[in-house]
C-alpha atoms as a PDB file:
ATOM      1  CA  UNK A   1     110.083  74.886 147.424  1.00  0.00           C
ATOM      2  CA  UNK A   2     107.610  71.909 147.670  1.00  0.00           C
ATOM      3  CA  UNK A   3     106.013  70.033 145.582  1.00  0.00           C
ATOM      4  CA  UNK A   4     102.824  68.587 147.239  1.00  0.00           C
ATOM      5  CA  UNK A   5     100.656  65.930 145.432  1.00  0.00           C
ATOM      6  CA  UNK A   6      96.401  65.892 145.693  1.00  0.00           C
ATOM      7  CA  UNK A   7      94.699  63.209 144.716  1.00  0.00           C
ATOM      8  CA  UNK A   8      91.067  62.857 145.222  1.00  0.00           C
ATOM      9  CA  UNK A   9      88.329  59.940 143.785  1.00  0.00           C
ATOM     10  CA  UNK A  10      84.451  60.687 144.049  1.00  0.00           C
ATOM     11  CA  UNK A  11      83.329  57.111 145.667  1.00  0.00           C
ATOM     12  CA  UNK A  12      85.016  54.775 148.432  1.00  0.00           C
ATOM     13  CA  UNK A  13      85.057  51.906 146.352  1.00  0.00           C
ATOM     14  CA  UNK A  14      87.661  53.814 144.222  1.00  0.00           C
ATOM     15  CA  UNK A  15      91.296  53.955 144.635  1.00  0.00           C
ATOM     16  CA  UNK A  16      93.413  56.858 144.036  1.00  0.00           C
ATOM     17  CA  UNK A  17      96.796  54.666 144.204  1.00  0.00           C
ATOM     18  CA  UNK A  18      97.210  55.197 140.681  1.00  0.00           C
ATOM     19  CA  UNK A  19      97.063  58.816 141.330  1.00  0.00           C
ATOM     20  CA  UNK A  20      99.854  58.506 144.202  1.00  0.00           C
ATOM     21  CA  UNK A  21     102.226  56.690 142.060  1.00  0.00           C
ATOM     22  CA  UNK A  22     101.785  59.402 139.256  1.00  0.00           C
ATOM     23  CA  UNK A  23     102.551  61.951 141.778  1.00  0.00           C
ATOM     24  CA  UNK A  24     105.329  60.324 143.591  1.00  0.00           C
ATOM     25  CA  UNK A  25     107.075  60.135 140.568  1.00  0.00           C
ATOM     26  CA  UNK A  26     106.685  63.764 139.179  1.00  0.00           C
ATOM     27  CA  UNK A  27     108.671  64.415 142.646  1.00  0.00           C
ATOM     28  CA  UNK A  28     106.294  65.249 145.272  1.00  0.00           C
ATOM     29  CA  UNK A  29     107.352  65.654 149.005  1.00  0.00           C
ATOM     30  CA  UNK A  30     103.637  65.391 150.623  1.00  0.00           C
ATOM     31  CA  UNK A  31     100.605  63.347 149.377  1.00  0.00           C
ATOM     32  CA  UNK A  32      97.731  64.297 150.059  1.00  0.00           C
ATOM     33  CA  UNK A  33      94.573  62.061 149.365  1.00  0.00           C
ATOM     34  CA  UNK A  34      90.983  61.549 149.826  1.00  0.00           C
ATOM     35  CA  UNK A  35      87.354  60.184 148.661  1.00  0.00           C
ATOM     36  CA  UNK A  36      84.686  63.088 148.113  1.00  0.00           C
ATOM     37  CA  UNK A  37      83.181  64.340 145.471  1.00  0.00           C
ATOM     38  CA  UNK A  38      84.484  67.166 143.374  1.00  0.00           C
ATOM     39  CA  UNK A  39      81.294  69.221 143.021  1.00  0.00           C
ATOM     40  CA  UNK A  40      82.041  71.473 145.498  1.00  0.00           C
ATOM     41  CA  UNK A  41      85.403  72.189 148.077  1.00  0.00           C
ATOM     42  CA  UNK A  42      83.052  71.668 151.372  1.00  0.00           C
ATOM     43  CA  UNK A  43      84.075  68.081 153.217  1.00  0.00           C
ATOM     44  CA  UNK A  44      87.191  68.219 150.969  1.00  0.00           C
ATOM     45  CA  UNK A  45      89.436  67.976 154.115  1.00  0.00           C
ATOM     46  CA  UNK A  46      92.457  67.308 153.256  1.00  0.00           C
ATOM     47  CA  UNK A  47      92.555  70.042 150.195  1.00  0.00           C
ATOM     48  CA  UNK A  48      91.860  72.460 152.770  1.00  0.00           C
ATOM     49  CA  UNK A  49      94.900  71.347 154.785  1.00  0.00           C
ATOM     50  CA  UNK A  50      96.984  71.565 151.627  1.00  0.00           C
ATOM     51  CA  UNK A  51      95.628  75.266 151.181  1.00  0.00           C
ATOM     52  CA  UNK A  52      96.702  76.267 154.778  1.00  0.00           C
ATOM     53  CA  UNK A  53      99.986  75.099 154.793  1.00  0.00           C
ATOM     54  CA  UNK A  54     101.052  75.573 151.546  1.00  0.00           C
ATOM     55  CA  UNK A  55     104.026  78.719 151.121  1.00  0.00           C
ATOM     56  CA  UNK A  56     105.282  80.867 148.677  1.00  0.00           C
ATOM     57  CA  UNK A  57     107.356  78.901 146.323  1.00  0.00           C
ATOM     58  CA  UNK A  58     105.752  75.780 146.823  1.00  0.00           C
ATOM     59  CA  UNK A  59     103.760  73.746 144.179  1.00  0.00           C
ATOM     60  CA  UNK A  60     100.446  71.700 144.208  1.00  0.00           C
ATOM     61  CA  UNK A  61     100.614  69.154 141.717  1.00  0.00           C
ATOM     62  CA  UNK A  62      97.588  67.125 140.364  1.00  0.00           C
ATOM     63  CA  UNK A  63      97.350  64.434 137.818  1.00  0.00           C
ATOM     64  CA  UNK A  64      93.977  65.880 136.186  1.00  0.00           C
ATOM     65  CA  UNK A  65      92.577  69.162 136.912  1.00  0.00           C
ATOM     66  CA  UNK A  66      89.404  67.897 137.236  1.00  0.00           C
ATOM     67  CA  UNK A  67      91.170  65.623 140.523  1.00  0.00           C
ATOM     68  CA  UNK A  68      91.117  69.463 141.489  1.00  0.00           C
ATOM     69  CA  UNK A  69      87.376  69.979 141.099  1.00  0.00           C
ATOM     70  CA  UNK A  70      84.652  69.815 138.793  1.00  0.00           C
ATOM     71  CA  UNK A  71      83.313  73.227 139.394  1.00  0.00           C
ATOM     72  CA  UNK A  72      84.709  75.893 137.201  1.00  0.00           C
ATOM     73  CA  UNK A  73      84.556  78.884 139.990  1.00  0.00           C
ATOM     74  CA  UNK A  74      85.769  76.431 142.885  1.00  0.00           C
ATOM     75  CA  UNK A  75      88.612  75.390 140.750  1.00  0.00           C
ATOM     76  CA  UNK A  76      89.677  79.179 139.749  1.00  0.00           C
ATOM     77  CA  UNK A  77      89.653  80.458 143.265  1.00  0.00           C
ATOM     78  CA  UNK A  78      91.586  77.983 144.153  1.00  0.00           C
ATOM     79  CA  UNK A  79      93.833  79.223 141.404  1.00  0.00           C
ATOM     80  CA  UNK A  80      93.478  82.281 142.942  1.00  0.00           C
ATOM     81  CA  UNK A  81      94.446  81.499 146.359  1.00  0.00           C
ATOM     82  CA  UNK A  82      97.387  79.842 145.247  1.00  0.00           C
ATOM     83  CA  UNK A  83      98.749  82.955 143.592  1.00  0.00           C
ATOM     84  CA  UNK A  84      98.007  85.290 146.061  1.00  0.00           C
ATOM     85  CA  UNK A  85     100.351  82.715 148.408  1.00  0.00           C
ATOM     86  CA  UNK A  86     103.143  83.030 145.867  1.00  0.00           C
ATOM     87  CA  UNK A  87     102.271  79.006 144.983  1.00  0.00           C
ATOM     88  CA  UNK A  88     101.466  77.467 141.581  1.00  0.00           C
ATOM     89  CA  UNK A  89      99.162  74.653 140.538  1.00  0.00           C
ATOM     90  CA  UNK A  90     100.855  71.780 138.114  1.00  0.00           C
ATOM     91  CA  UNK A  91      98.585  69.578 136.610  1.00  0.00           C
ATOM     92  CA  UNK A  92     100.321  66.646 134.543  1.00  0.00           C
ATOM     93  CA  UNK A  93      97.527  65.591 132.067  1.00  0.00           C
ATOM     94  CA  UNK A  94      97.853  67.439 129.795  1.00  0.00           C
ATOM     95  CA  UNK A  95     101.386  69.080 131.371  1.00  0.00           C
ATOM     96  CA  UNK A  96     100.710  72.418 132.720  1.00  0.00           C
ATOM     97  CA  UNK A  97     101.615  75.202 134.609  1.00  0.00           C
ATOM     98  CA  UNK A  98      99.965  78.173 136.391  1.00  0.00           C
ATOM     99  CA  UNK A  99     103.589  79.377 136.473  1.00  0.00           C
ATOM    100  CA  UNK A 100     103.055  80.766 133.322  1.00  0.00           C
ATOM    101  CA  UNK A 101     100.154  82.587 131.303  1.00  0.00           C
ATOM    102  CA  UNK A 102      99.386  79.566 128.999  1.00  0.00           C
ATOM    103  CA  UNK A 103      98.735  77.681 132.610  1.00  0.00           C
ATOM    104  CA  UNK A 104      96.030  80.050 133.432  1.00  0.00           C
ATOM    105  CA  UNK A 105      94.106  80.454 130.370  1.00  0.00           C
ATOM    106  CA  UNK A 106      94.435  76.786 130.335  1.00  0.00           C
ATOM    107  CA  UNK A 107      92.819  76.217 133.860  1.00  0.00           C
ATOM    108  CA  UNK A 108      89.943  78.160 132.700  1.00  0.00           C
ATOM    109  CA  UNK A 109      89.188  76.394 129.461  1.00  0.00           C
ATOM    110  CA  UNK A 110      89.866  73.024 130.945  1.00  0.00           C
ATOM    111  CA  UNK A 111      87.914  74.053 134.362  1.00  0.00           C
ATOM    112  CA  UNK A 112      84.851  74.660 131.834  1.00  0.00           C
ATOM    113  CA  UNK A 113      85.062  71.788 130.224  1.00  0.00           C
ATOM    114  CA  UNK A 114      85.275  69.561 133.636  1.00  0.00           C
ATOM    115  CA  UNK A 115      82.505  71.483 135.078  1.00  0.00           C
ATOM    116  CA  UNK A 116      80.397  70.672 131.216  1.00  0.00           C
ATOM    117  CA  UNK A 117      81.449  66.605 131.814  1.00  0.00           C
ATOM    118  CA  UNK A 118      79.909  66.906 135.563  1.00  0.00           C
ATOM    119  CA  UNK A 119      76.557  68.150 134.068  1.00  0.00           C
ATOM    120  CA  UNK A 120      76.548  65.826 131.128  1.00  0.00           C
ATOM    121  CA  UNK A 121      76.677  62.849 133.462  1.00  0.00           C
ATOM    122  CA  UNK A 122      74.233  64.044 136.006  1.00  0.00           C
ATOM    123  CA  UNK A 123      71.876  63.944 133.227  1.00  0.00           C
ATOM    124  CA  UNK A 124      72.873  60.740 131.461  1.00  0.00           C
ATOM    125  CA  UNK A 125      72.299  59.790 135.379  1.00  0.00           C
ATOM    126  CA  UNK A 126      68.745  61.881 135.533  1.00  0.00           C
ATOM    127  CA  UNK A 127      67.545  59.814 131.910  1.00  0.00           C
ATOM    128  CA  UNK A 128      68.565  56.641 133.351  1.00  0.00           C
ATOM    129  CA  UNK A 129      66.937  57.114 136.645  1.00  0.00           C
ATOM    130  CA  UNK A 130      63.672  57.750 134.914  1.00  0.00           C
ATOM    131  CA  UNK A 131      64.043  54.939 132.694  1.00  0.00           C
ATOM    132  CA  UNK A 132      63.888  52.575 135.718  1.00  0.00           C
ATOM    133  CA  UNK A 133      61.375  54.508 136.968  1.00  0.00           C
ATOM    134  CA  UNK A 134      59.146  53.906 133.861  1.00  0.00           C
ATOM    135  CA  UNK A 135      60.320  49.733 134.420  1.00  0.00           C
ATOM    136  CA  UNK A 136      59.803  50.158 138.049  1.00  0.00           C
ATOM    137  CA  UNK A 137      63.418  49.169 138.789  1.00  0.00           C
ATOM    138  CA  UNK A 138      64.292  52.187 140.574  1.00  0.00           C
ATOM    139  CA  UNK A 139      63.548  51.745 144.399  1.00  0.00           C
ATOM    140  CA  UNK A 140      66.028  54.196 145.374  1.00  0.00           C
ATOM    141  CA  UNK A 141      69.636  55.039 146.003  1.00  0.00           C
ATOM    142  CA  UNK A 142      71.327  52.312 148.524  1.00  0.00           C
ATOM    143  CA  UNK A 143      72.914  53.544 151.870  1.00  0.00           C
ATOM    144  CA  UNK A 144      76.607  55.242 151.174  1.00  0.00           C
ATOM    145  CA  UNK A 145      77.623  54.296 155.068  1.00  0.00           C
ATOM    146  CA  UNK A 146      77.074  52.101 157.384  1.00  0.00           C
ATOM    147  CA  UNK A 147      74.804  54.517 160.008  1.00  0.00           C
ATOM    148  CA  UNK A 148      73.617  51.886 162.373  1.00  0.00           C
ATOM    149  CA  UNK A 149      77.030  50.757 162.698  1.00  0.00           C
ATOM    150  CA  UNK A 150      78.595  53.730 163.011  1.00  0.00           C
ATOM    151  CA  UNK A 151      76.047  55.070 165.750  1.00  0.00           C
ATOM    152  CA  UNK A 152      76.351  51.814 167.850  1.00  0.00           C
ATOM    153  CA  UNK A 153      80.421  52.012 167.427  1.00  0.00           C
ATOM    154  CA  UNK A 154      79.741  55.724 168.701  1.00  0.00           C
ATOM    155  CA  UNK A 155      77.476  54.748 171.360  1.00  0.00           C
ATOM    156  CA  UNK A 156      79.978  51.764 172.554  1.00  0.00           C
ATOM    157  CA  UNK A 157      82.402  54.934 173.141  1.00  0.00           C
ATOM    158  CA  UNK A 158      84.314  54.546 170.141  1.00  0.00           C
ATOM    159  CA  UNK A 159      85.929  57.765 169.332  1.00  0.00           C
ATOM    160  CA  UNK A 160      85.312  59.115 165.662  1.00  0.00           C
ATOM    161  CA  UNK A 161      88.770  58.667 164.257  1.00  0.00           C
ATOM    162  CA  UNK A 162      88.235  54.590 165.451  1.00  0.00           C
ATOM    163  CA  UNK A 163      85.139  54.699 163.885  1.00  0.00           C
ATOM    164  CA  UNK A 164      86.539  56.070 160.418  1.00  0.00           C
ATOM    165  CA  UNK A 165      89.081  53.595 160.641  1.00  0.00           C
ATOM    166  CA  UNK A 166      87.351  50.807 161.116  1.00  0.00           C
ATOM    167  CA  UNK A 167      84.522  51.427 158.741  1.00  0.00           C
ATOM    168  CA  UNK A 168      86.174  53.250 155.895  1.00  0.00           C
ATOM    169  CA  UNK A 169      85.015  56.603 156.066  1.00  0.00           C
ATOM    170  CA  UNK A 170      86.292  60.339 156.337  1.00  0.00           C
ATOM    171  CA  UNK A 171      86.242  61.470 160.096  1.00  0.00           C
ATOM    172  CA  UNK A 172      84.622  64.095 159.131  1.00  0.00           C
ATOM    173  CA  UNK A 173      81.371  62.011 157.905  1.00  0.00           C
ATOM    174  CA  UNK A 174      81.532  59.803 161.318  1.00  0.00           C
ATOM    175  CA  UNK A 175      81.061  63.409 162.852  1.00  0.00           C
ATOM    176  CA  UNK A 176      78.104  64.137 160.721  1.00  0.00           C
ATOM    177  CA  UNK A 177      76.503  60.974 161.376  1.00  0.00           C
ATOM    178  CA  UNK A 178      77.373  61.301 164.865  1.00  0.00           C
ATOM    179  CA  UNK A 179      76.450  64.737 165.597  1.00  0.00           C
ATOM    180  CA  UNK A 180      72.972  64.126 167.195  1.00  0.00           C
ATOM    181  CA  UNK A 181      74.299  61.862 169.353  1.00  0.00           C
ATOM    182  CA  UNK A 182      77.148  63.839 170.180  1.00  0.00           C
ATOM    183  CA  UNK A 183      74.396  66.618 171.078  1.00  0.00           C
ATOM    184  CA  UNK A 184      71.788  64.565 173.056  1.00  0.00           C
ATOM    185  CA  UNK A 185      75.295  63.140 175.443  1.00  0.00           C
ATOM    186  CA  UNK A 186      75.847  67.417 175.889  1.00  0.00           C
ATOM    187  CA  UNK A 187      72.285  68.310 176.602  1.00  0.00           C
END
């Protein structure tokens, strides 16, 4: 049986090395980690590589369940798919188990309640956006990556996983902001 730690933070100018530590210490074999949002499970890499490799027995253990995701649905099919692969989820905070029946009525609740928090900032965030508006502050969201510089590094004949390392992002989001190019070099 494994134990295998997920930790996940929304923005790259967050660290999930708090996270690690927690998880190191509650035992955990593998470590898995990554920065993407927890709206939805799509770019959320390395939580699908924990999901096809995990076996019957084994354990994913995260600090929060929201580290999990924010969405209620995402987060019980997950659930879901862990039982039907004979695994269980752990959370620590609060200490949980899906092991057991208070675990599962527990992911729900506490699922509902992350998904709730997700919409309750959005619109704090929606207010505050039209606030500025009404100052004329707002001018717009600033660039999350460094396009340009990931396009020349691309062009240069960097290869993506370079390219990810060198500017901080996921490989998978060098790939997306690489594609066209990628496509117009095929064509």
């Amino acid at each position: 049986m494994a134990r295998i730690g997920y930790a996940r933070v929304s923005t790259m100018d967050q660290d999930h090395g708090s996270q690690e530590a927690r998880l190191k210490t509650a035992g955990c074999d593998v470590i898995r980690a990554e920065k993407v949002s927890g709206k939805s499970r799509d770019g959320r890499d390395e939580l699908a590589t924990v999901m096809d490799f995990i076996r019957p027995g084994d354990e994913l253990v995260v600090v929060k369940l929201d580290r999990l995701g924010r969405s209620t649905r995402d987060v019980l099919n997950l659930v879901h798919e862990l039982e039907r692969k004979g695994a269980a989820l752990t959370v620590l905070e609060p200490s949980f188990s899906t092991k057991d029946a208070t675990g599962s009525i527990l992911v729900t609740v506490l699922g509902m309640v992350a998904e709730m928090e997700r919409k309750f900032i959005r619109e704090r965030q929606q207010t505050g956006i039209e606030a500025a508006k009404g100052r004329g502050v707002h001018t717009g969201g600033k660039a999350t990556a460094p396009i340009d510089k990931v396009r020349q590094l691309y062009a240069s004949g960097m290869a993506p996983s370079a390219i990810a390392k060198e500017t901080g992002l996921s490989r998978m989001h060098v790939y997306r902001l690489t594609k066209d190019l990628a496509a117009a070099a095929n064509a």
